[in-house]
Every structure is written in C-alpha cells, then in structure tokens.
Protein backbone atom coordinates (compact mmCIF):
# COMPACT_ATOMS: atom_id res chain seq x y z
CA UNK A 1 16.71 36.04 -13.22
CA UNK A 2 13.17 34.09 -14.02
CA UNK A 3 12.59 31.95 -11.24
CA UNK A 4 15.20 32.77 -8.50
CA UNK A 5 12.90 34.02 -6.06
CA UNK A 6 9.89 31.84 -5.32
CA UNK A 7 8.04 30.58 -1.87
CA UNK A 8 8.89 27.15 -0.14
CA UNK A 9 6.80 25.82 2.25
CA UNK A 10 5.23 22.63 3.69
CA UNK A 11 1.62 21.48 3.27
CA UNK A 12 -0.34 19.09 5.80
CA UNK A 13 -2.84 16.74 3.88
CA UNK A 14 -4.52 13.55 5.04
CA UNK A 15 -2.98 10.12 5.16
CA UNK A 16 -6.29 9.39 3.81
CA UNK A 17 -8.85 12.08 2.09
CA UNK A 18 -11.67 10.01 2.96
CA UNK A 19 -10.46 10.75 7.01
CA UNK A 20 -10.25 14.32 7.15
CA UNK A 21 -9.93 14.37 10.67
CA UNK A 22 -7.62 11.53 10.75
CA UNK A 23 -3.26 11.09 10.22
CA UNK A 24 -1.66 13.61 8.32
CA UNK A 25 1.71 13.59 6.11
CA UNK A 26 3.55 16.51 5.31
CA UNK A 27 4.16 17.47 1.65
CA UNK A 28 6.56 20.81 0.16
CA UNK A 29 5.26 22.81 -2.35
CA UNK A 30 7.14 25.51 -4.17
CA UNK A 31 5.86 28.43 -6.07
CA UNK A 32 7.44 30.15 -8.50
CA UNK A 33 5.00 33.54 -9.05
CA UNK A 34 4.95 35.33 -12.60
CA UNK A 35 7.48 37.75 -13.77
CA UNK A 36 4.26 39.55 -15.14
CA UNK A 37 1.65 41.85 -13.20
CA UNK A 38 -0.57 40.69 -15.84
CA UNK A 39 -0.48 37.65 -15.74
CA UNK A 40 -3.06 34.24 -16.36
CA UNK A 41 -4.69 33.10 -13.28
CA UNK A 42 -4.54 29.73 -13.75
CA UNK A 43 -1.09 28.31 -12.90
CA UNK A 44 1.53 25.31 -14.07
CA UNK A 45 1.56 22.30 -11.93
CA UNK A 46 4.14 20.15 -12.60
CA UNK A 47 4.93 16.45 -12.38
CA UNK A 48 7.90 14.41 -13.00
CA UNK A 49 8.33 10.99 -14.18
CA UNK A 50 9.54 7.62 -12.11
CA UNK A 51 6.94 7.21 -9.98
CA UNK A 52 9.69 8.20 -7.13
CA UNK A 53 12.32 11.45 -8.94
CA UNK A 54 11.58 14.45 -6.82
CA UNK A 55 9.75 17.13 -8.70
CA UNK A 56 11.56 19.55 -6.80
CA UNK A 57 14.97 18.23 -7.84
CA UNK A 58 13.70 17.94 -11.37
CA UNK A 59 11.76 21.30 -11.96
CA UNK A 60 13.30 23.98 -9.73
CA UNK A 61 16.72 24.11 -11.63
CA UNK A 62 15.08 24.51 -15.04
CA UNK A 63 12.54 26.88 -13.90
CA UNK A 64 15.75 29.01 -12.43
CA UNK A 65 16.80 28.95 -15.73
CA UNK A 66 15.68 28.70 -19.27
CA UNK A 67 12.56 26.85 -18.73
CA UNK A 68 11.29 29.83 -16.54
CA UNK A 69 12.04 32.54 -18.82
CA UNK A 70 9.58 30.94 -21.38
CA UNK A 71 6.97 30.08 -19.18
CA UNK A 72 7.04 32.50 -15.72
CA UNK A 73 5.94 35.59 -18.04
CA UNK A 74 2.49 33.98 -18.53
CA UNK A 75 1.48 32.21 -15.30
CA UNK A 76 2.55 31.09 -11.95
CA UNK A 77 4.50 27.31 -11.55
CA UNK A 78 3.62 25.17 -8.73
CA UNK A 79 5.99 22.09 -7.58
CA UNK A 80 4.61 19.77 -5.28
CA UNK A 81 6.88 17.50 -4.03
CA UNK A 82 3.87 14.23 -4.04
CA UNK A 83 3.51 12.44 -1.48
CA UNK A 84 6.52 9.64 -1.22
CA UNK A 85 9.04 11.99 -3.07
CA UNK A 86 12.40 13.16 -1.35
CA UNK A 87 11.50 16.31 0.16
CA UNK A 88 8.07 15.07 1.52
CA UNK A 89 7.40 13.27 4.98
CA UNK A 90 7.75 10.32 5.29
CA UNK A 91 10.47 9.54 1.89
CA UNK A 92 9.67 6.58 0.43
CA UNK A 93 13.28 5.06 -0.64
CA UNK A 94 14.39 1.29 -0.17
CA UNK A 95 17.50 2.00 1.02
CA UNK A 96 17.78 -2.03 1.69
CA UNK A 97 16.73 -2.93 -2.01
CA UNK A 98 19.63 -0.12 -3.31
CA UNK A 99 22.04 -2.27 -0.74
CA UNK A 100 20.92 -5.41 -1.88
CA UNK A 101 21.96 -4.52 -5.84
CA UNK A 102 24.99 -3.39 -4.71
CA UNK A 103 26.42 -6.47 -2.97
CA UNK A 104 25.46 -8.72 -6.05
CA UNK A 105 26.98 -6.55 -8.54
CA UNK A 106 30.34 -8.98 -8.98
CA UNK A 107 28.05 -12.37 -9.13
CA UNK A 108 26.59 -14.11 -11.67
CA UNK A 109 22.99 -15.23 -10.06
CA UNK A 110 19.66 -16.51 -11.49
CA UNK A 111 17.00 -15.19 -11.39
CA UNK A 112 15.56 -16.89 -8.59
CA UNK A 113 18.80 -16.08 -6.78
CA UNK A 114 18.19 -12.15 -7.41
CA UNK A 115 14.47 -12.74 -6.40
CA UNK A 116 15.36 -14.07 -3.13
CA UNK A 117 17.79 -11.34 -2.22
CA UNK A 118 15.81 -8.64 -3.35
CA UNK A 119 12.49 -9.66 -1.59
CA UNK A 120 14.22 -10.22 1.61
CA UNK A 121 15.64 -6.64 1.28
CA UNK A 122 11.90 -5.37 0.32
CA UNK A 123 10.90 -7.05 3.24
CA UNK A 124 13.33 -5.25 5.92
CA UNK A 125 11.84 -2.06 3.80
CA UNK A 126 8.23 -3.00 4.80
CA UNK A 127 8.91 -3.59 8.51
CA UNK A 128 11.34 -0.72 8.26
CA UNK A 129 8.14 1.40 7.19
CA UNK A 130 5.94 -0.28 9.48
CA UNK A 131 7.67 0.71 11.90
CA UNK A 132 7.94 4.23 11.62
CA UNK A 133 4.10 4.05 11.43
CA UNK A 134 3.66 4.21 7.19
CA UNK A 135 0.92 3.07 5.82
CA UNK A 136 1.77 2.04 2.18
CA UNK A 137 -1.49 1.65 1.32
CA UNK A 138 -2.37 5.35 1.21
CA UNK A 139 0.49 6.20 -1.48
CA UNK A 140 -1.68 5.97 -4.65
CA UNK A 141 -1.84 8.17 -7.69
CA UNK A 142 -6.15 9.09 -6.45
CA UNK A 143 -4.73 10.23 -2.59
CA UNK A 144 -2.31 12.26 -4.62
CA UNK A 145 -4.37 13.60 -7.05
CA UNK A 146 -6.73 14.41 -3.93
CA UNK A 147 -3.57 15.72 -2.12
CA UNK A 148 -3.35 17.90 -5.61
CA UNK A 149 -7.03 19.35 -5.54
CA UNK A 150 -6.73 20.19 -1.68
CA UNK A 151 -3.35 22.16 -1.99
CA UNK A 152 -4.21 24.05 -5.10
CA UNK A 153 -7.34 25.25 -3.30
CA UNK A 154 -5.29 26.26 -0.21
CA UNK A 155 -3.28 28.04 -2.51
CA UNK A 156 -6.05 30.29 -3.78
CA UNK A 157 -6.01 28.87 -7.33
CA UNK A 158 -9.54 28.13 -8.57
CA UNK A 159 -8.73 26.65 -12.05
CA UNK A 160 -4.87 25.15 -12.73
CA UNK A 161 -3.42 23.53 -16.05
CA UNK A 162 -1.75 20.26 -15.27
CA UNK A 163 1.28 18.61 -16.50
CA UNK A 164 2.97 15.10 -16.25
CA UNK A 165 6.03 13.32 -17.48
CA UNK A 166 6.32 10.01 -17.81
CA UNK A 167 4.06 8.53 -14.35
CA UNK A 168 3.62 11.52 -13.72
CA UNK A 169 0.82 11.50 -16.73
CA UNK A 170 -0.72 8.83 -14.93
CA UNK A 171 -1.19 11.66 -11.65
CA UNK A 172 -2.28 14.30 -14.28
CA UNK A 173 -4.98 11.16 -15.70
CA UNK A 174 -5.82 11.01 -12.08
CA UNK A 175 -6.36 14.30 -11.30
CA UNK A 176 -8.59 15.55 -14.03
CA UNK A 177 -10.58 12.13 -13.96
CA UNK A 178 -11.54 13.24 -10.30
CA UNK A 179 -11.68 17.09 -10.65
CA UNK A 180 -12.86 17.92 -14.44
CA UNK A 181 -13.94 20.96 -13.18
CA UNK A 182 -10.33 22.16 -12.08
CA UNK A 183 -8.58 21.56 -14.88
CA UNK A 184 -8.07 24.38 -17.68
CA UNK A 185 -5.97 22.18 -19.43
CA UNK A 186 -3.51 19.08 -19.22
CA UNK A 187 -0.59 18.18 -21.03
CA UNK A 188 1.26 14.85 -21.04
CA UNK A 189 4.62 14.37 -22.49
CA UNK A 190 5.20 10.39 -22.69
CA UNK A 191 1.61 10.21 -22.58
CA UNK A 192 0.17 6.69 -20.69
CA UNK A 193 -3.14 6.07 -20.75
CA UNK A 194 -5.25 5.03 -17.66
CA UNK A 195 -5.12 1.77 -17.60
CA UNK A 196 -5.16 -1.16 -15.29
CA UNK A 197 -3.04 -4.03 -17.70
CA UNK A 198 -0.26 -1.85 -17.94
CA UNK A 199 2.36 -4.03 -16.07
CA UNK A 200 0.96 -6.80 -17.75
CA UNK A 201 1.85 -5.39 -21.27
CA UNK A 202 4.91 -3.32 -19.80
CA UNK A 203 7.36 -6.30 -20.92
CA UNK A 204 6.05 -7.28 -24.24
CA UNK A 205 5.80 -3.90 -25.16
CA UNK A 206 9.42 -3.87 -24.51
CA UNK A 207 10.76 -6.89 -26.14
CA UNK A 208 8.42 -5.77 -29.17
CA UNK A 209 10.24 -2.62 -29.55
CA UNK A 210 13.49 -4.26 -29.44
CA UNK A 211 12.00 -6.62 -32.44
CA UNK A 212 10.91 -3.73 -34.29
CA UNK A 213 14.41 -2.24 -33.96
CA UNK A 214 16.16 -5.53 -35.26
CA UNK A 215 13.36 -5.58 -38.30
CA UNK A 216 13.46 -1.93 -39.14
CA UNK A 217 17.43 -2.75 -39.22
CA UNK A 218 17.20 -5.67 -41.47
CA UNK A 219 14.85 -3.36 -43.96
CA UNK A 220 17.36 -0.69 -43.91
CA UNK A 221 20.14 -1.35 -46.62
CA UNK A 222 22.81 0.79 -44.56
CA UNK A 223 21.96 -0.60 -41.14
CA UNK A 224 21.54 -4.20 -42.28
CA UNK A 225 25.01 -3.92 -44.09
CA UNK A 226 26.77 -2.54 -41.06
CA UNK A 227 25.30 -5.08 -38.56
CA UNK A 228 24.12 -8.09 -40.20
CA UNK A 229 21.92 -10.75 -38.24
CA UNK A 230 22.32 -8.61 -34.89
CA UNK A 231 18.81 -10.77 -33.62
CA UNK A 232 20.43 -13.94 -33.57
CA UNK A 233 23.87 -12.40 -32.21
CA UNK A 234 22.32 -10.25 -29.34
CA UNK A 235 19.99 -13.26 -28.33
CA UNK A 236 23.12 -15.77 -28.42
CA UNK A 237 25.13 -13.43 -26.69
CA UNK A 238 22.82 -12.90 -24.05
CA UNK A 239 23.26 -16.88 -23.85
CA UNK A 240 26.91 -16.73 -23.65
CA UNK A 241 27.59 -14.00 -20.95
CA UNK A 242 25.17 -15.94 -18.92
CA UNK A 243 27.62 -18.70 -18.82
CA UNK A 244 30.54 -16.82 -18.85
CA UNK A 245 30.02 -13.49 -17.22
CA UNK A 246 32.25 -10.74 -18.60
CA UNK A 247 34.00 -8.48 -15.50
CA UNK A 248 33.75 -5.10 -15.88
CA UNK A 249 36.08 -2.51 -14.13
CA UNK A 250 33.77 0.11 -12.21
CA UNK A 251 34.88 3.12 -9.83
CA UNK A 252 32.53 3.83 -6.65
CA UNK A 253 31.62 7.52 -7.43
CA UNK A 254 31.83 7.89 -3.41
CA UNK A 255 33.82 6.04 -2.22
CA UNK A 256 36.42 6.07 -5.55
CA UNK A 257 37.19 2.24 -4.45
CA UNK A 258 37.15 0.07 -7.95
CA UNK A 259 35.00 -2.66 -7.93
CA UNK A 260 34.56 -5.74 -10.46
CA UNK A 261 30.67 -6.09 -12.10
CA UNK A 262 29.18 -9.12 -13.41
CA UNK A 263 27.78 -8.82 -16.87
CA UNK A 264 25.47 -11.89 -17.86
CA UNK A 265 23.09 -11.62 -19.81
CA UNK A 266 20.45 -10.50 -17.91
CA UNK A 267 22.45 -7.51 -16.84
CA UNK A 268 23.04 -6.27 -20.35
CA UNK A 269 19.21 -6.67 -21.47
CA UNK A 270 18.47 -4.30 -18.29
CA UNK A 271 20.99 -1.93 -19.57
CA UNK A 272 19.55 -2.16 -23.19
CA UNK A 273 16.30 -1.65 -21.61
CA UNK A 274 17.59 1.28 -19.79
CA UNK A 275 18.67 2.67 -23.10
CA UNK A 276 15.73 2.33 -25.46
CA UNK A 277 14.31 5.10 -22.87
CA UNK A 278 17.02 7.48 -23.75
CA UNK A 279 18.03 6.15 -27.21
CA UNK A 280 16.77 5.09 -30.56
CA UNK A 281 20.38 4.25 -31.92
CA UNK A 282 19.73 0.61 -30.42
CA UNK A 283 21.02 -1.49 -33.13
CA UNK A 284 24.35 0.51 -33.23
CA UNK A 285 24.73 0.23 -29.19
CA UNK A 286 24.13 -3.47 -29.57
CA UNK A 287 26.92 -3.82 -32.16
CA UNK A 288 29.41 -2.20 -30.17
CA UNK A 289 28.89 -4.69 -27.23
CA UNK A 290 28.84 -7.89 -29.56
CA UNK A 291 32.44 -6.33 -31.14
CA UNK A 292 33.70 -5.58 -27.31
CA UNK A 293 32.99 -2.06 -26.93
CA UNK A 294 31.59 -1.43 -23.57
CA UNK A 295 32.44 2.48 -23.49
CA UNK A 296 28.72 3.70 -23.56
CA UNK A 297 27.68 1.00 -21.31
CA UNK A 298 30.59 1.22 -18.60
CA UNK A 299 29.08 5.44 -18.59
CA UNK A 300 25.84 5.08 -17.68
CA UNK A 301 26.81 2.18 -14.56
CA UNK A 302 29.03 4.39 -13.39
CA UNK A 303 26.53 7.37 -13.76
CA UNK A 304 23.79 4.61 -12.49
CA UNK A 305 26.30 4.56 -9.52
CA UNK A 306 25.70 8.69 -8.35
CA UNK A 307 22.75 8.74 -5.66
CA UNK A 308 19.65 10.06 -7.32
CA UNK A 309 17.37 10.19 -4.09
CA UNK A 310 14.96 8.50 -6.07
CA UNK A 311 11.52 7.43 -3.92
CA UNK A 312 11.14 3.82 -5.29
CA UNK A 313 9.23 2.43 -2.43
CA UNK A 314 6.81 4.41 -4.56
CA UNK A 315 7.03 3.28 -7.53
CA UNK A 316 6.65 -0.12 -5.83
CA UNK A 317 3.37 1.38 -3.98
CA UNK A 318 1.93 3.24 -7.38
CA UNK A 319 2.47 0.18 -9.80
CA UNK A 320 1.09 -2.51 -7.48
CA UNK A 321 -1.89 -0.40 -6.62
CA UNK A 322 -2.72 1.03 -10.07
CA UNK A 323 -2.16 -2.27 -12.24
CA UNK A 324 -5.51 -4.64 -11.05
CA UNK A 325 -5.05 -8.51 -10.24
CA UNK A 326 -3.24 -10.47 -12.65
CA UNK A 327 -1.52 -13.53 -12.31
CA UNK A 328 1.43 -14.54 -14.67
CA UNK A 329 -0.53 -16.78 -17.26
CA UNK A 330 -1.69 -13.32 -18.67
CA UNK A 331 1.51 -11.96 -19.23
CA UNK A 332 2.42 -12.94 -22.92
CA UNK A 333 6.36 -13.76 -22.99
CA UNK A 334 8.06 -14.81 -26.34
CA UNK A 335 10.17 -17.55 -25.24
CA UNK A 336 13.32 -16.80 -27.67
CA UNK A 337 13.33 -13.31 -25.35
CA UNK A 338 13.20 -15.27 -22.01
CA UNK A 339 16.83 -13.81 -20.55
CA UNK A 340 15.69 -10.08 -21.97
CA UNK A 341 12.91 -10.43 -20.61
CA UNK A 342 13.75 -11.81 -16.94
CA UNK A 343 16.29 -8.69 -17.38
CA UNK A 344 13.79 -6.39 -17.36
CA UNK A 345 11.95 -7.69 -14.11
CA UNK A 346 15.44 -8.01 -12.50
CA UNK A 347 16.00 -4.11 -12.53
CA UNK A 348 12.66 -4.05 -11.09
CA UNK A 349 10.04 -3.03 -13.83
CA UNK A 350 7.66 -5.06 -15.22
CA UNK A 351 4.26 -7.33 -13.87
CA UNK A 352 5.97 -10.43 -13.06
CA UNK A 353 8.52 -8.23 -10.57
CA UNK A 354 5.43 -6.26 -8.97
CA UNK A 355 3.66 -9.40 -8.58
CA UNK A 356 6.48 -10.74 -6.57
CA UNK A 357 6.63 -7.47 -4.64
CA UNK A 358 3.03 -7.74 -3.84
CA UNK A 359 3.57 -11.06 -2.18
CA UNK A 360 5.98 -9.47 0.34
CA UNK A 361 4.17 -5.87 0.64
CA UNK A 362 0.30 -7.05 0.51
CA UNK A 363 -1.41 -3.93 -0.92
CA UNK A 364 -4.85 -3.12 -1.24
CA UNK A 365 -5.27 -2.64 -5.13
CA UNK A 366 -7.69 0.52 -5.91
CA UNK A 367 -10.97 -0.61 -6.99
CA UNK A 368 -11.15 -1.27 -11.04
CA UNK A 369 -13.33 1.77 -11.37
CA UNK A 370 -10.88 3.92 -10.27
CA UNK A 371 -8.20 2.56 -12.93
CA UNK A 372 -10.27 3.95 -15.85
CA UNK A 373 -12.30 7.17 -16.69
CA UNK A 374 -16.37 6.80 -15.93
CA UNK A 375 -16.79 8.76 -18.92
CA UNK A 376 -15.07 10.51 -21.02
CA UNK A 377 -13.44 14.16 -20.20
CA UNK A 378 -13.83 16.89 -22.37
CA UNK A 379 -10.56 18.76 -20.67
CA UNK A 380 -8.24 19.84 -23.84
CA UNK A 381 -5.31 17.36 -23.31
CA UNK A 382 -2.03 17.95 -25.53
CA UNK A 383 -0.09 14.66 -25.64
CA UNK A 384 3.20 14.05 -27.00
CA UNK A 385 5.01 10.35 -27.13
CA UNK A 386 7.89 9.06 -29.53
CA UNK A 387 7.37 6.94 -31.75
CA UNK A 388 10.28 4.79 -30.74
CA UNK A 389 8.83 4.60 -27.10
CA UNK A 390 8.87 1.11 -26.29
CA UNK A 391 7.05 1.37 -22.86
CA UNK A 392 4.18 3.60 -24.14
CA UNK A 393 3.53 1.86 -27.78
CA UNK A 394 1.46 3.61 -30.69
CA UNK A 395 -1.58 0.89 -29.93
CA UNK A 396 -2.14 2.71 -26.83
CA UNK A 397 -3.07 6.20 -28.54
CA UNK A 398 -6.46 5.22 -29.16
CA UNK A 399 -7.12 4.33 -25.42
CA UNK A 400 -5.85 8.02 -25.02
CA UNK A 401 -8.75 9.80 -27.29
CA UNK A 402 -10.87 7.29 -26.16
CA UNK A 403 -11.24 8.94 -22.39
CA UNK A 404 -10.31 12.27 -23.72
CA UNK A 405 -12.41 14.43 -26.18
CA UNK A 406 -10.34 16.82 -26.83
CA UNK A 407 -7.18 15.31 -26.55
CA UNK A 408 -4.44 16.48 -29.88
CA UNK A 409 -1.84 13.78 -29.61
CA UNK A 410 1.22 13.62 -31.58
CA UNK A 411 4.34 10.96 -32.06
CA UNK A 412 7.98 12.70 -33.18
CA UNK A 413 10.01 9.92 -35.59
CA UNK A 414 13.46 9.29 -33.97
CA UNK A 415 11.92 10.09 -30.53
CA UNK A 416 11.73 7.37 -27.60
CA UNK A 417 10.82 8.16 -24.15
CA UNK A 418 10.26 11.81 -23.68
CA UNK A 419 9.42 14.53 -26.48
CA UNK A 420 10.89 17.09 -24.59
CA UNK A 421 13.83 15.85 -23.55
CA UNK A 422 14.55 14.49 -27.04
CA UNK A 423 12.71 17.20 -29.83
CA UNK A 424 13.09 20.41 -27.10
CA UNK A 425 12.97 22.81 -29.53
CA UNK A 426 9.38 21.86 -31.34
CA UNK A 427 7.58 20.20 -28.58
CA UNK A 428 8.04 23.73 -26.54
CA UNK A 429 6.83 25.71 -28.75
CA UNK A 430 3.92 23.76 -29.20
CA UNK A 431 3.68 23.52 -25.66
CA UNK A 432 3.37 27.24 -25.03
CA UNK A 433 0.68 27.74 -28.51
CA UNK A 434 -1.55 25.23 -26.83
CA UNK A 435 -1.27 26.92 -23.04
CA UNK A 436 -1.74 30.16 -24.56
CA UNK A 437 -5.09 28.52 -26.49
CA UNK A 438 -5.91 24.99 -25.76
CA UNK A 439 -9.52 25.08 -27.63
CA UNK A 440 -7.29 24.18 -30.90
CA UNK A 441 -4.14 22.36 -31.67
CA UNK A 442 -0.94 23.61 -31.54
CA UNK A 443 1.33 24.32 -35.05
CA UNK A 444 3.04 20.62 -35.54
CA UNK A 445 5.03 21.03 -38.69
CA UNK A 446 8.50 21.23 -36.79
CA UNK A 447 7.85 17.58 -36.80
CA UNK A 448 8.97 17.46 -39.80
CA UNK A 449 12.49 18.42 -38.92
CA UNK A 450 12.61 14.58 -36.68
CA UNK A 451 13.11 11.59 -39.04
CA UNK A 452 15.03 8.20 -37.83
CA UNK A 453 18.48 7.69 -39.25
CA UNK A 454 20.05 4.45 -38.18
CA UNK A 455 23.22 5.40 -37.60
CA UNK A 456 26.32 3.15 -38.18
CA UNK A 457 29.50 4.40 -36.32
C-alpha cells in the first residue's frame, strides 16, 4: 500500500538559529519515500493548519491511504512535526486553559468573567512552561521556517516544494520569504497573506462574512422566503440567551458522565463562528437554532468534547508574535455585532483575545520587517481560498500577488475555509498539473462544477 512504510525519526535544531551552539529542541520528521525509482528530486513538505494540529496526526493517515497513491509515485513527502506540535519536544498544549473551559461550561459569565478565568489559567501555563525551562519566545513561524531549511538540508534535499493549510500558509510565506532559493514551488490552500494586521482584521472579517450571508439571503427569493429577517432574529436572540441561558444536555466522551452547558449568546456566536469554517449553509443553521433545533450544534460540542492534542500554547505564541503592536482603538467593531463579536475572542481567536494574552505571556513581537516580504518572490505559488472564507476575505488576494510574482490564485463559489477539504475532487487535480509544471497555471474549469445554493431544509 502507498505510504505504509516510511522512516520516523527525531531531529535536533536550535532553540534559537541565530545560537547554533546554544539550547536545542527536538523535532520528528517522517518520510514517506516514492513508490517510483524514477522519481522527482525535489520532495512534498507538508503543513497543517491551527497553528497547534499535529502534522503528523493530520498527514500520515491520508498519505497511508488515498492521498499517497496520487502523490508518492512522483516525489518523496516529508512531515515535520514543527516545533510546538504534539509529537515534538517540548508540546506546547494549555492543558490549564482546556480545564478552565471545561469548568465554566454550565455558567452563564461575562465576558470579563471568562477573561479572568482564562488568563489566570494562561498564567499557570506560563509558569508551568517556565518551569520546565521553555522559552516561548523562540516558537515563531521564522525559527520554524529556519528549523525547515536546516532539516531539509540534513535530509539531503537541495530544492523542496512547500505546502501549507490554513497557518500553515503563513510557515510556507515564511519559508520561501527566507530561502527563495529552496523553494521549487509552494502551494497554499486557504491562502493568508503575510501580514502583520491580521488579528486586527481577524474579527471584522468575520462579522462581515456573517453580514454578507444575511444580505446574500435577503437577495435570494428562496432563502429570503424560507427565513425572513434572520439579522434582526439572530442578533435579538443572541440578546435573549444572554439573559436566559438555554441548558443543553451533553455526554463526556470519556468519562460518559452527562453534563448541563450554558448557551448564551456568546456561546452560540463561537459555535456559528466555528461553523462558517466548515460551512456555507449559515443562514439555514441559524434558522434551525432560532426554531429550537439544536441537533447540528449539540454534534459538533460533543465532537468539540474528543481530545484533539491540539498545541495551542502555539497558536497563542505564533499569533502574538506574528501580528505587530496594536492596541484596541484599531480594531473596527460594529456595535450591533458586540455579543458575536466578544464570542469570537471568548473561544480564543481574534486581536482583542491575543492582546489580553500578551499581557499575561509578554512576548517579544518579531521585528515589522520580518512580517512582510522585502521584495517580491518570483517562486510559482498556487493558491486556493473559498470564496465564502470569512477569515481569509477576497480583499486580501491582492496582498497575495502583490509579494508573489508568479502566484495563480483561485476562489471556488460555495467553498469556505479549505478548498481541499470542501472541492477535493478539482482542487487535486489542479494540485498535481501545477506540481508536475508550476511555470503555468493549472486547468481551473472544474470550478465550474461549485456554485452556492442556499439551501432551505
């Protein structure tokens, strides 16, 4: 079978590249050599989204399976498992902020409430950390894209095609900014740019994509008939639940004890959040809450529930460092979308949560010259967003060709977060056209096949 027999292994690299000599971490790396005695030289390297999901838990299934039987005949895969991630040294989880969520699940607190709980837990993570001799201030996406350089060259690989999901196109970003000369090729499925106000934007961009859903709805005659004036009934519902909470029955996946969970208002815009990532049915999910169906909802807390091992001490570490100074008079809220908005931040996304992070963890932000390109790349870059992606908006394409010459970047209709996790069967093909030749762009008429439907049961 494609990809059952590969090499594991673990990688020293410096705590800091600028101290050779100095600390070391250990990372894994797993390679995953070519079913083909003739095949390319240059390998896959491949990153995962978050920042903090493993890329060994993420990649090394799928390349066992169908992913590797497309791409193993053509070219070694490499997983590293970054710096942070579960399988690296030291893990980066805040096992005290997962606690923290967990005891407040049944109450109905403000904001400020949440705040306080959760910084005290991020706090017990920092001296935690501290204390096993971390330095948070060396888990940044240009130590890892050094950490990326350094290992492919112990690995024998002179030139290497790069590929990110998610954050992990802001490592690829990193990583050909810094080593041009490495880089074959990149590709970027939910394609950021490099760019220091991202956290700034990251919750108007949100609540803007939720607007555009309610508008598109109101413009659509079968959409607008099944769920007229959903705006003003989602925004006064988010009102009501956060006077009068509605309890929710919810089953411990370990333990299997049942377990009553608040749901204000702020903890159904994180869910909605949640969903727009997944989902661009938003209007319909909406409706079903405002007419008491909580079916799709009550799924993903309970799958929300399953330990996912997921490193987000750094995401914490990544964000903070990557996003600049700001303060919050230069993050633009609308005021009608004050609860969604506060929502978002409460699940732990957004500037005004990282700024209150940074208070507590103190990080050294990377120099603004390292948060954009010097000048622009002429790497071949394939990039492909949705056009329903809330978090990564269409205005941010242009920042995209800007820093990349050659850089073919494509939006699929009825797409949010991910292209291939949500249009599989033409973003891979185009995938594999562009590896095989990235000096043109790929065959993009299967887009075609992906147009937005609202649909209404």
């Amino acid at each position: 079978m494609p990809g059952e027999n590969f090499k594991f292994g673990y990688v020293s690299v410096p705590e800091f590249h600028s101290d050779p000599e100095g600390k070391t971490i250990e990372l894994s790396v797993a390679i995953f050599p070519s079913t083909s005695e003739n095949h390319e030289p240059d390998p896959l390297v491949l990153n995962t989204s978050g920042p903090g999901k493993s890329n060994m838990d993420n990649f090394i299934p799928d390349i066992a399976g169908g992913l590797g039987a497309y791409l193993l005949p053509q070219r070694d895969i490499v997983i590293i498992e970054l710096r942070g991630l579960r399988y690296s040294s030291p893990f980066l989880s805040l096992d005290e902020v997962g606690k923290a969520k967990q005891s407040i699940l049944d109450k109905n607190l403000s904001t400020e409430e949440t705040m306080d709980i959760l910084g005290k837990a991020m706090q017990d993570a920092k001296e935690r950390f501290e204390a096993e001799g971390v330095n948070l201030s060396a888990y940044n996406n240009v130590e890892t894209a050094a950490d990326i350089a350094l290992i492919m060259e112990y690995l024998g690989y002179e030139k290497f095609n790069i590929v990110g999901s998610s954050a992990g196109t802001m490592v690829a970003h990193h990583v050909i900014r810094d080593y041009p000369e490495r880089i074959r090729c990149g590709i970027m499925d939910a394609g950021l740019p490099l760019n220091k106000e991202i956290m700034i934007n990251y919750v108007p961009n949100v609540v803007n994509g939720l607007k555009n859903y309610f508008e598109e709805c109101r413009n659509d005659p079968g959409c607008n008939a099944a769920f007229p004036d959903l705006e003003r009934r989602f925004l006064s519902l988010l009102d009501s639940l956060n006077e009068n909470p509605h309890m929710l029955k919810l089953t411990d996946p370990i333990t299997g004890k049942d377990f009553n969970y608040a749901l204000n208002g702020y903890r159904l815009s994180e869910n909605i959040f949640l969903r727009m990532f997944y989902s661009t049915q938003v209007p319909l999910l909406i409706y079903q809450v405002l007419e008491g169906d909580f079916g799709w909802l009550i799924d993903q807390l309970q799958y929300s529930l399953v330990p996912n091992y997921f490193a987000d001490g750094l995401g914490l570490t990544v964000f903070i460092t990557e996003a600049g100074e700001y303060s919050l008079s230069d993050i633009a809220y609308d005021p009608a979308y004050k609860i969604f908005s506060e929502g978002i931040s409460r699940s732990g996304m957004g500037g005004e949560y990282f700024l209150e992070a940074n208070k507590i963890w103190k990080l050294k932000k990377l120099e603004p010259e390292r948060v954009r390109y010097p000048q622009a790349r002429d790497v071949p870059v394939l990039v492909l967003n949705g056009k329903y992606d809330s978090v990564i908006p269409v205005k941010y394409d242009e920042d995209m060709r800007k820093d990349l010459n050659n850089c073919y970047k494509y939006r699929f209709d009825c797409v949010s977060h991910s292209a291939f996790d949500n249009a599989t069967p033409c973003a891979l093909p185009m995938l594999l056209q562009f590896l095989d030749d990235p000096s043109k762009a790929p065959d993009n008429s299967c887009m075609e096949n992906y147009k937005q439907v609202y649909q209404t049961e």
